[in-house]
Protein backbone atom coordinates (compact mmCIF):
# COMPACT_ATOMS: atom_id res chain seq x y z
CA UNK A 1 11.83 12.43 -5.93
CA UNK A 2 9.95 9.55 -7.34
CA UNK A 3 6.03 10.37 -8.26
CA UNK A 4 3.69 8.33 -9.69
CA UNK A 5 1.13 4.97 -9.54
CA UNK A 6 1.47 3.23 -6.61
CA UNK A 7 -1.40 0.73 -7.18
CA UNK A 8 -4.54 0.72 -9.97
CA UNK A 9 -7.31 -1.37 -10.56
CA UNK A 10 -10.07 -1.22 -13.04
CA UNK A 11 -14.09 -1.89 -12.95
CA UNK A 12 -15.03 -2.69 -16.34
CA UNK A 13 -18.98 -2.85 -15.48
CA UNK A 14 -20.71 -6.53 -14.20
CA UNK A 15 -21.96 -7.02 -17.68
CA UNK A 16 -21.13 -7.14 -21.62
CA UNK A 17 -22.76 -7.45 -24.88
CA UNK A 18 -20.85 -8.30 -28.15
CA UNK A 19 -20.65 -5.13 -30.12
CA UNK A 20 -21.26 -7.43 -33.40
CA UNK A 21 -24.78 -7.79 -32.02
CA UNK A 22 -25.46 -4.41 -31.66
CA UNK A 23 -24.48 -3.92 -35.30
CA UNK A 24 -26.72 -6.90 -36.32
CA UNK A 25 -29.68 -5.82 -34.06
CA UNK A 26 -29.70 -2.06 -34.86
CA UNK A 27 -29.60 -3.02 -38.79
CA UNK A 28 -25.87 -1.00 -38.56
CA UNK A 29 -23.57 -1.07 -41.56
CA UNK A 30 -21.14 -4.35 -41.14
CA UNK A 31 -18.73 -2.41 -43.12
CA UNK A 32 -17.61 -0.42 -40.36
CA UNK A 33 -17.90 -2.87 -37.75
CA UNK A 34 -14.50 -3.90 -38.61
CA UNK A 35 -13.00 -0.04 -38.40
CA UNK A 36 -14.56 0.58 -35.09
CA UNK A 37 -12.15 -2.69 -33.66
CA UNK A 38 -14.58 -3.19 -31.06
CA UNK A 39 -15.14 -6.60 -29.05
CA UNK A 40 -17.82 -5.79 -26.43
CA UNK A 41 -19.40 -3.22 -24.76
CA UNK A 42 -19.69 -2.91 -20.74
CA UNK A 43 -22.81 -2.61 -19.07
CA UNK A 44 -23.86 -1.88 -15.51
CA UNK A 45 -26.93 -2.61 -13.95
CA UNK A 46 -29.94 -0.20 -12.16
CA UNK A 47 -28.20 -0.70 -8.88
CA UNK A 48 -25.29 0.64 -10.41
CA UNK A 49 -23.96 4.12 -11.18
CA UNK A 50 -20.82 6.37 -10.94
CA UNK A 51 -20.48 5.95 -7.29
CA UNK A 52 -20.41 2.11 -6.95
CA UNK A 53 -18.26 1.64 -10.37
CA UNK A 54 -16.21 3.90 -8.21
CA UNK A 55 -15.83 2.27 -5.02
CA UNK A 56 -15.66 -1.17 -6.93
CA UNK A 57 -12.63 0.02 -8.86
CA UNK A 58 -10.83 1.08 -5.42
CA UNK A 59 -11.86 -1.23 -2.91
CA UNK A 60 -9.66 -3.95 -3.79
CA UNK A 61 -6.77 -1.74 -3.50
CA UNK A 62 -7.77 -0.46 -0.21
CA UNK A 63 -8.20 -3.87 1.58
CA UNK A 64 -4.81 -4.42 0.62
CA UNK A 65 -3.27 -1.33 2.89
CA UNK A 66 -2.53 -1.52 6.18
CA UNK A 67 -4.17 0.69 8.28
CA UNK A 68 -1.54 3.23 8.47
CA UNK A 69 -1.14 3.04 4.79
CA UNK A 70 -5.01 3.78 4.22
CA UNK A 71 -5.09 6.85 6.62
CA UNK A 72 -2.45 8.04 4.82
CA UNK A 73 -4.45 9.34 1.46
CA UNK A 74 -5.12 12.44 2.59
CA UNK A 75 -6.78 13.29 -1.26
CA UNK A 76 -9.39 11.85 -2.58
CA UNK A 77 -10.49 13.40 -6.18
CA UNK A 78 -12.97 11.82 -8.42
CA UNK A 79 -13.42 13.06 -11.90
CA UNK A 80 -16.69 12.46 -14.12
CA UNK A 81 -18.95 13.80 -16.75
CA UNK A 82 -21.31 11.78 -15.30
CA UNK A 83 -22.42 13.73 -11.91
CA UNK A 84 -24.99 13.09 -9.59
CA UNK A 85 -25.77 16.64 -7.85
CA UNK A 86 -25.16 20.27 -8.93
CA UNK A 87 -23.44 20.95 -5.82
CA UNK A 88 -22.78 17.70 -3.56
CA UNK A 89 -19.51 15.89 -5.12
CA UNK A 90 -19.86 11.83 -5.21
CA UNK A 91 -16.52 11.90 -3.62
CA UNK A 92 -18.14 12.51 -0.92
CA UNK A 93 -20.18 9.22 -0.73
CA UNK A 94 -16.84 7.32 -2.21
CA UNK A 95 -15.09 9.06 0.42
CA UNK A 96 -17.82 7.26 3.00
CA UNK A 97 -18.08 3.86 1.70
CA UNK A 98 -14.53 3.47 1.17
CA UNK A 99 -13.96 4.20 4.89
CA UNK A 100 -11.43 6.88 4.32
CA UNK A 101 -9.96 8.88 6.77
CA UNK A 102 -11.61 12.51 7.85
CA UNK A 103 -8.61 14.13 7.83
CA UNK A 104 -9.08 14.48 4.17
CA UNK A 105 -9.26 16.68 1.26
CA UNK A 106 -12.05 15.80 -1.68
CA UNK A 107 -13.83 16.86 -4.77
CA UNK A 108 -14.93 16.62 -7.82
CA UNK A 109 -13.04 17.67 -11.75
CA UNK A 110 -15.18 17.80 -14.93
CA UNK A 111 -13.41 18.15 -18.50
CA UNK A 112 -14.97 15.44 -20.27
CA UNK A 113 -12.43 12.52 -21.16
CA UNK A 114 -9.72 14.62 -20.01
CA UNK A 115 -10.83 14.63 -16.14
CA UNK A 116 -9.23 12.02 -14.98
CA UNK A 117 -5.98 12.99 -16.13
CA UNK A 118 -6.37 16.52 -14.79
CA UNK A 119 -6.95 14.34 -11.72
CA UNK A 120 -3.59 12.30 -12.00
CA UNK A 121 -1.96 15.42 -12.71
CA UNK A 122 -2.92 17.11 -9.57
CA UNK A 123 -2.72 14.46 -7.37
CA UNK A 124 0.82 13.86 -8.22
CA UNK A 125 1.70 17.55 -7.96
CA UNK A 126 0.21 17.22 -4.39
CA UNK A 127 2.77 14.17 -3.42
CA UNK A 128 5.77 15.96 -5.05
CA UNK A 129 5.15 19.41 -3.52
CA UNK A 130 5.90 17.15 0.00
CA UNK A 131 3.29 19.86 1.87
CA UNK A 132 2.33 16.45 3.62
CA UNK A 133 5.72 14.07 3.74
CA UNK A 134 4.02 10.51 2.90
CA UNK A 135 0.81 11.56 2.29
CA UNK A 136 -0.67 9.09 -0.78
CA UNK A 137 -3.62 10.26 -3.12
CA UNK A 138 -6.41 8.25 -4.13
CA UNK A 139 -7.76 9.50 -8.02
CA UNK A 140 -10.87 7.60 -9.25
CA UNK A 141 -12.08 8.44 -12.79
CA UNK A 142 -16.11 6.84 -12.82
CA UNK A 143 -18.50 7.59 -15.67
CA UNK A 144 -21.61 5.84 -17.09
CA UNK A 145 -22.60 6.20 -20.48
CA UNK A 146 -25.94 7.58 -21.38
CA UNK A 147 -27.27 5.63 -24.96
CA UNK A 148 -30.21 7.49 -25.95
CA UNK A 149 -29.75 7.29 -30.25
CA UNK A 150 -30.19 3.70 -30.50
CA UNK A 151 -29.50 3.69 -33.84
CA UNK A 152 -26.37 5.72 -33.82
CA UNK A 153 -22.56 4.54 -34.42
CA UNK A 154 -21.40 5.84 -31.04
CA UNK A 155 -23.72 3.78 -29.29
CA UNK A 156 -21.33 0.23 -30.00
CA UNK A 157 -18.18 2.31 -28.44
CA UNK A 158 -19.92 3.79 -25.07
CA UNK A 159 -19.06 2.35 -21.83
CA UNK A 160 -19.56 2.35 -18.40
CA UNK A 161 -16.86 1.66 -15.20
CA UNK A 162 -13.93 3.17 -13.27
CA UNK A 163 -10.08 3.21 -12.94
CA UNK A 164 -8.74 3.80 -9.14
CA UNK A 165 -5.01 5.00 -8.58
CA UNK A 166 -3.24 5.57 -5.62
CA UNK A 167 -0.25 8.02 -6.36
CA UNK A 168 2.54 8.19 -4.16
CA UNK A 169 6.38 8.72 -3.85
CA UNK A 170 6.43 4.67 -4.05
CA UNK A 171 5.43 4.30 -7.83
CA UNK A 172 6.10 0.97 -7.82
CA UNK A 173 3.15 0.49 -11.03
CA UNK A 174 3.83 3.65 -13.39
CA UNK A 175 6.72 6.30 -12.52
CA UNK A 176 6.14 9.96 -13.69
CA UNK A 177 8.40 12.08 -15.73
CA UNK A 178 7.78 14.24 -13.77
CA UNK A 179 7.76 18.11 -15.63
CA UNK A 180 7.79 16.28 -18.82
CA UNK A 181 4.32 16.87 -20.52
CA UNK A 182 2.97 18.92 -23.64
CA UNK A 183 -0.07 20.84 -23.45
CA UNK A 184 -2.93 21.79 -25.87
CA UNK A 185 -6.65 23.40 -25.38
CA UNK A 186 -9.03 25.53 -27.01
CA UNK A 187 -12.72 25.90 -27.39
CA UNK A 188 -14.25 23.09 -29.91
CA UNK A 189 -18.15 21.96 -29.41
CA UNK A 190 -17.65 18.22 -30.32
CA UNK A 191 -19.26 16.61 -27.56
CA UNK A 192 -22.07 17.46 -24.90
CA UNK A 193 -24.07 16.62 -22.30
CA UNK A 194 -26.44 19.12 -22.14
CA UNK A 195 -29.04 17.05 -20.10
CA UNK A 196 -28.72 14.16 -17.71
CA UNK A 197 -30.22 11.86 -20.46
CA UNK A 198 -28.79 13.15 -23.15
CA UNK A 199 -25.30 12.90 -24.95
CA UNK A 200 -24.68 14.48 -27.94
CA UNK A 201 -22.16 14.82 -30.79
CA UNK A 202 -20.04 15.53 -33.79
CA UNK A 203 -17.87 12.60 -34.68
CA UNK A 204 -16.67 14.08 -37.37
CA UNK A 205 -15.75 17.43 -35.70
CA UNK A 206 -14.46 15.58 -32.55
CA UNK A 207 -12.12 13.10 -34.88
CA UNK A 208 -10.43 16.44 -36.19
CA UNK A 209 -10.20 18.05 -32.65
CA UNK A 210 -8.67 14.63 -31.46
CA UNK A 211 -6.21 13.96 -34.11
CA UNK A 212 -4.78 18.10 -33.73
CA UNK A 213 -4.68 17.87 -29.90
CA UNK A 214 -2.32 14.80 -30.54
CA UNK A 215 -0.41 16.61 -33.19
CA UNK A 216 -0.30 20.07 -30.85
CA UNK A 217 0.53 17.94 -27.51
CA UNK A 218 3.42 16.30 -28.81
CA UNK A 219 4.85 19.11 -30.50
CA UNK A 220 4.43 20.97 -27.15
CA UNK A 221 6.20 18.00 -25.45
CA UNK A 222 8.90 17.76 -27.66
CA UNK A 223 9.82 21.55 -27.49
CA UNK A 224 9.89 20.97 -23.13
CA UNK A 225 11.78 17.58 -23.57
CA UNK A 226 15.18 17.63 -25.56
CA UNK A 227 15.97 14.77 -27.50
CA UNK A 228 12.55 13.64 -27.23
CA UNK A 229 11.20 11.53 -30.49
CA UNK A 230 7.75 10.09 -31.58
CA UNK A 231 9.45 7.07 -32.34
CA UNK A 232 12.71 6.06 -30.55
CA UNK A 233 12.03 7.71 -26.94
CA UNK A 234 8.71 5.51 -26.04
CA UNK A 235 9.12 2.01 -26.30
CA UNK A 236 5.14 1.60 -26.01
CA UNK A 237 2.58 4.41 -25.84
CA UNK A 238 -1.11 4.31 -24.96
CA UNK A 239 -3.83 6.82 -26.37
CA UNK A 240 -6.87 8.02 -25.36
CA UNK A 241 -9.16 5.27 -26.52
CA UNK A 242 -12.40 6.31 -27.92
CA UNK A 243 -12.64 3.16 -30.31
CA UNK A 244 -9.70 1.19 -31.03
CA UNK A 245 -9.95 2.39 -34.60
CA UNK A 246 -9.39 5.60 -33.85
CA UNK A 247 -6.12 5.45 -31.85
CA UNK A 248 -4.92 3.36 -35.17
CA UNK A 249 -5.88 6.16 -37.23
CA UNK A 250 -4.25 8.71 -34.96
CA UNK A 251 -0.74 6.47 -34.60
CA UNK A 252 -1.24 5.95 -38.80
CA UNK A 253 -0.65 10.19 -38.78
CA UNK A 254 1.27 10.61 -37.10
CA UNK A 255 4.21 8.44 -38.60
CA UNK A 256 2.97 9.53 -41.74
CA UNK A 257 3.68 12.95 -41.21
CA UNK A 258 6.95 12.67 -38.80
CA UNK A 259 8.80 10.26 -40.80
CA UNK A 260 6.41 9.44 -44.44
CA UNK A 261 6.17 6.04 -43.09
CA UNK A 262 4.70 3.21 -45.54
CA UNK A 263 1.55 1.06 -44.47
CA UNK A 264 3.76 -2.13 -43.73
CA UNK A 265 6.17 -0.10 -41.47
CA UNK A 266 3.45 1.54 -39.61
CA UNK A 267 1.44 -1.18 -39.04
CA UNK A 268 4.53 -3.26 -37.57
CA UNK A 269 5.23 -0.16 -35.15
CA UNK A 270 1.23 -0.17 -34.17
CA UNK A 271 1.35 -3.86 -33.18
CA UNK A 272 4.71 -3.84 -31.27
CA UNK A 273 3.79 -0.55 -29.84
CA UNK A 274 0.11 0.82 -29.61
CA UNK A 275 -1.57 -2.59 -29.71
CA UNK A 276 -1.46 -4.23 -26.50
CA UNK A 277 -2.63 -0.90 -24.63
CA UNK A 278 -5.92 -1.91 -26.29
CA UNK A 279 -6.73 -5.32 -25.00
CA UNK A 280 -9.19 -3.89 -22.06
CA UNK A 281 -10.66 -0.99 -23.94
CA UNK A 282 -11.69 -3.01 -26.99
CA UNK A 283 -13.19 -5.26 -23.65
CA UNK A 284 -14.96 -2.50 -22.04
CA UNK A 285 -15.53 0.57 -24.44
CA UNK A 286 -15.04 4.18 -24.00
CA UNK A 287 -15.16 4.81 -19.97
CA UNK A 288 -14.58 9.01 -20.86
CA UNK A 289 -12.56 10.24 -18.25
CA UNK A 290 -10.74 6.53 -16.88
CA UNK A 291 -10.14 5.53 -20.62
CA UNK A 292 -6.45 6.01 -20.93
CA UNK A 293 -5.56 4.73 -17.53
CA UNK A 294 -7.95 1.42 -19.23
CA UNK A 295 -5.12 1.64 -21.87
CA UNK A 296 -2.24 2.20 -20.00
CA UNK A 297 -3.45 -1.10 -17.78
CA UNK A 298 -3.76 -2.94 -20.90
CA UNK A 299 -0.13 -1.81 -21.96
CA UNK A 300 1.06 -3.25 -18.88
CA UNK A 301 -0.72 -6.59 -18.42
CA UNK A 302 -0.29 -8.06 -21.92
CA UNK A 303 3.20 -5.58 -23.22
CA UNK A 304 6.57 -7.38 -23.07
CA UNK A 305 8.04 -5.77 -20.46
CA UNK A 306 11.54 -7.14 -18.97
CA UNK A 307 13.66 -4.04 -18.47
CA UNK A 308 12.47 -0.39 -17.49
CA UNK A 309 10.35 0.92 -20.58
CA UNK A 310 9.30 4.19 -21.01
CA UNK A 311 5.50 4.94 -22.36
CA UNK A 312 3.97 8.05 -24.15
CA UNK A 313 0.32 8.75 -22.94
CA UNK A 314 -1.88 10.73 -25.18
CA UNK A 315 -4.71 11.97 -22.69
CA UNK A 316 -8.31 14.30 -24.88
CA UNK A 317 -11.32 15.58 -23.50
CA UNK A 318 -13.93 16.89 -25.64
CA UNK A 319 -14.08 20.56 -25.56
CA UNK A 320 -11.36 20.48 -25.58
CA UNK A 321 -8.34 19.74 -23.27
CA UNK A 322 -5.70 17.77 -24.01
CA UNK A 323 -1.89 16.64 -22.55
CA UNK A 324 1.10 14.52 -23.61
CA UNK A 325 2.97 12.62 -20.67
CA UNK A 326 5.63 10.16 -20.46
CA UNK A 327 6.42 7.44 -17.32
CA UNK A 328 8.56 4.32 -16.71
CA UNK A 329 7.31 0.87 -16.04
CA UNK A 330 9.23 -2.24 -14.97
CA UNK A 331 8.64 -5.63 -14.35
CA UNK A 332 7.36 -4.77 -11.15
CA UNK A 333 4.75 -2.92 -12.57
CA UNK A 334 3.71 -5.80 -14.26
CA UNK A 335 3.80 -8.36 -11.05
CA UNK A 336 1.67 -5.43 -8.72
CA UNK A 337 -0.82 -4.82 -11.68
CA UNK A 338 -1.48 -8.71 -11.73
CA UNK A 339 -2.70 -8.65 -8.42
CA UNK A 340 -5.76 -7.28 -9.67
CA UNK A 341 -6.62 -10.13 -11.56
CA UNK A 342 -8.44 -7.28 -14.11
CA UNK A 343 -8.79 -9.71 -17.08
CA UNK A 344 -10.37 -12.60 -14.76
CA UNK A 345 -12.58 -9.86 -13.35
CA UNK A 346 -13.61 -9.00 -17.30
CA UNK A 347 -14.14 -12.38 -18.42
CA UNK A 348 -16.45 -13.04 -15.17
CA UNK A 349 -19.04 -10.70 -16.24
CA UNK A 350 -22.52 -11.83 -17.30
CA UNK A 351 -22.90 -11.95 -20.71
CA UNK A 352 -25.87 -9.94 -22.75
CA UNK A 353 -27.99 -11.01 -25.48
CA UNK A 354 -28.94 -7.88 -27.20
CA UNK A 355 -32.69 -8.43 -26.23
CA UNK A 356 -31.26 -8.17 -22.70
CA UNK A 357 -29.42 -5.54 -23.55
CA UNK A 358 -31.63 -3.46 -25.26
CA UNK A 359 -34.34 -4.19 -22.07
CA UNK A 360 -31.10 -2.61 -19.77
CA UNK A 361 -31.07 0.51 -21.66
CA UNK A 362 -34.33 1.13 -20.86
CA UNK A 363 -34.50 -0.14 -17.37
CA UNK A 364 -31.18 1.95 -16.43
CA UNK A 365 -32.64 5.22 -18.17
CA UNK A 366 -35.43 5.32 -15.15
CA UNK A 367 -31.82 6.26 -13.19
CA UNK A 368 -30.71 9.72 -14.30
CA UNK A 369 -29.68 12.97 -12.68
CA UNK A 370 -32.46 14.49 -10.00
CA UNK A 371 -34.53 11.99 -8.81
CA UNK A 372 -35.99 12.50 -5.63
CA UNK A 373 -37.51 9.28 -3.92
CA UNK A 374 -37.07 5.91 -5.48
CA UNK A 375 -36.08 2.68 -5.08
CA UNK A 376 -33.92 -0.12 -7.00
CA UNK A 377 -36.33 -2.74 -8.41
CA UNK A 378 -34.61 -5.67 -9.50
CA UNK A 379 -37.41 -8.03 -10.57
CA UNK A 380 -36.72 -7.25 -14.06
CA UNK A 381 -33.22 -8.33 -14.37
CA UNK A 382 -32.47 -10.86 -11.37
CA UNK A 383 -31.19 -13.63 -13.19
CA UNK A 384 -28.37 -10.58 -14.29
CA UNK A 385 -28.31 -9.43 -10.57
CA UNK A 386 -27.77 -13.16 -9.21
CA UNK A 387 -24.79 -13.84 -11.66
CA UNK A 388 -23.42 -10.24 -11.72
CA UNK A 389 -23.70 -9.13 -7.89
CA UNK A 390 -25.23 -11.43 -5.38
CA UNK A 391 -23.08 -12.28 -2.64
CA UNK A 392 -19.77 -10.90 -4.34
CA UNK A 393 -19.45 -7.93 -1.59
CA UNK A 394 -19.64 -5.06 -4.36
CA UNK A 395 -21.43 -1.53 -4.08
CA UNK A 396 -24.89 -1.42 -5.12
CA UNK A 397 -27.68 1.32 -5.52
CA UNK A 398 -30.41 0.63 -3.04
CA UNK A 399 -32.55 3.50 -3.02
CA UNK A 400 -32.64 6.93 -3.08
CA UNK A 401 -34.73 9.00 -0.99
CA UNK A 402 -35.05 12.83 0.04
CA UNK A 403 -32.74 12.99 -3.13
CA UNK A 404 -30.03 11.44 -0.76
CA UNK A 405 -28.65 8.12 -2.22
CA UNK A 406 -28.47 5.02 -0.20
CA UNK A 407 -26.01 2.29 -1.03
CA UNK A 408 -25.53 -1.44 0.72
CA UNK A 409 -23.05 -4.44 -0.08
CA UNK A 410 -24.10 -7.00 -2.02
């Protein structure tokens, strides 16, 4: 049977900066601005956090269900690195603002970028085992970054938002091959977040990890999938996107060592194939665990597509955990992704100077894991409020009290 996307729809935060900025403001080496192929940087305000990028990211696919359809998700799983209780799952509030049904299972997954594939995975697992004939899943990945090094490299590629998908057995958006994925994990310390305000690093260490996971997956894939080839079996392929730069570097291996490829050839494959999965993560930043699905919604909106094409996904997580997929999109795919209107919602966001900016990191560092009464003060950043939120019927913060978070439309 057919498994896969149904419907998907991004939230690429209610604000950006220009990443050049940041480079000019911190004092950063220009050099590298170029390598890091960067445009802007999402931001989210104090009323914001994983739960409303969540909801944001999903509700415009919900209101388009019938209510049949929408009682029909009988799975709801969120995955983060960017929790909000040791225990209590923010599924659970999604579950309630989303007005989902109660005959339904939810949690929570954590493996860093990885989760929300581990999500996909799962929830289409659930729809092809047929345990519940017609039942739909609804996976958000939602993460927030947390900027503490202002002077750091990473800071330019963090950012903040969601990806919602509703798998079914009507994968009208992305179709799953299904069975037809290679596998690689092991024990690396690249990444952390070892407190709620805290996120910390090897780059260097992490680029290595990143670049053998890719290697490992595919290899893995290949030996599962007969006939399969880097080259002539994906027609476009979208990568875990922690800067644009990077996925170039990975692709640039990778045909290096598969088929000694020259610069000029390699770049002409990267821009027919690679390139156009970037358009809304060189938009938005690094979103962790909804990343890929930002690429593979990139892929679709701005890719040639006129027959059935078939795409490579290369899914990391720091840590590490790491897969190699494959699906089919068609036209259609490309006519129910439009509905979204994803690159009218990203040009519509409010747009940063870096003193504002730099004022928002502090203002949304008062917001971190374990507070236990407090509530949203806007007066600091209304005129970003009024042009961001007010009176567009999106999720906001409003307080938080008894530890128990409160949230109201705006």
């Amino acid at each position: 049977m057919a498994v896969g996307i149904e419907a998907m729809n991004l939230y690429g935060g209610s604000m950006f900066v220009d990443v050049r900025s940041i480079f000019e403001g911190r004092g950063l080496d220009l050099d590298r601005f170029d390598n890091l192929m960067m445009v802007r940087k999402a931001m989210v305000l104090p009323c914001e956090d994983p739960v409303t990028n969540a909801v944001n990211a999903a509700k415009p696919i919900l209101d388009r269900l019938s209510e049949e359809e929408k009682n029909s998700i009988e799975l709801l799983i969120t995955a983060t690195e960017s929790g909000i209780d040791f225990g209590k799952s923010l599924s659970t509030y999604v579950h309630e603002y989303l007005g989902l049904s109660r005959h339904c299972r939810l949690f929570e997954v954590k493996q860093a970028c990885y989760g929300g594939t581990a999500a996909f995975q799962m929830a289409a697992n659930f729809v092809a085992s047929q345990a519940s004939p017609g039942a739909k899943a609804l996976v958000i990945a939602t993460d927030v970054s947390r900027t503490t090094e202002r002077m750091s490299y990473a800071e330019p590629s963090q950012g903040e938002g969601a990806v919602a998908m509703l798998v079914s057995d009507r994968p009208q958006l992305f179709e799953l091959d299904f069975g037809a994925n290679g596998l690689y994990s092991y024990e690396v310390f690249d990444t952390c977040r070892p407190r709620p305000d805290v996120e910390l690093g090897d780059p260097d260490l992490s680029l290595l990890s990143y670049l053998e996971c890719l290697e490992n997956t595919y290899r893995n894939y290949a030996e599962k999938v007969e006939g399969a080839d880097f080259l002539e079996t994906f027609d476009y392929m979208a990568f875990h996107t922690p800067f644009a730069g990077m996925v170039k570097g990975a692709h640039r291996k990778m045909m290096r060592q598969l088929y000694k490829m020259g610069g000029r050839e390699i770049e002409a494959d990267f821009q027919k194939r690679v390139a156009p999965s970037l358009k809304y993560c060189e938009e938005v930043g690094n979103v962790y665990a909804a990343t890929v699905y930002f690429a593979l919604s990139g892929l679709i909106d701005h890719a040639p597509i006129d027959e059935e094409m078939r795409i490579g996904i290369f899914s990391y997580g720091s840590g590490c955990s790491s897969e190699f997929f494959s699906g089919v999109v068609s036209p259609e795919a490309k006519k129910a992704l439009s509905q979204m209107r994803i690159k009218e919602q990203l040009d519509a966001r409010y747009s940063l100077s870096f003193e504002e900016y730099d004022k928002l990191i502090d203002m949304n560092k008062e917001w971190t894991f374990g507070i236990q009464d407090k509530a949203v003060d806007l007066s600091g950043c209304q005129t970003m409020y009024d042009h961001a939120m007010a009176g567009k019927r999106r999720l906001i913060l409003k307080q938080i009290k008894d530890f128990h978070r409160e949230y109201v439309w705006s």
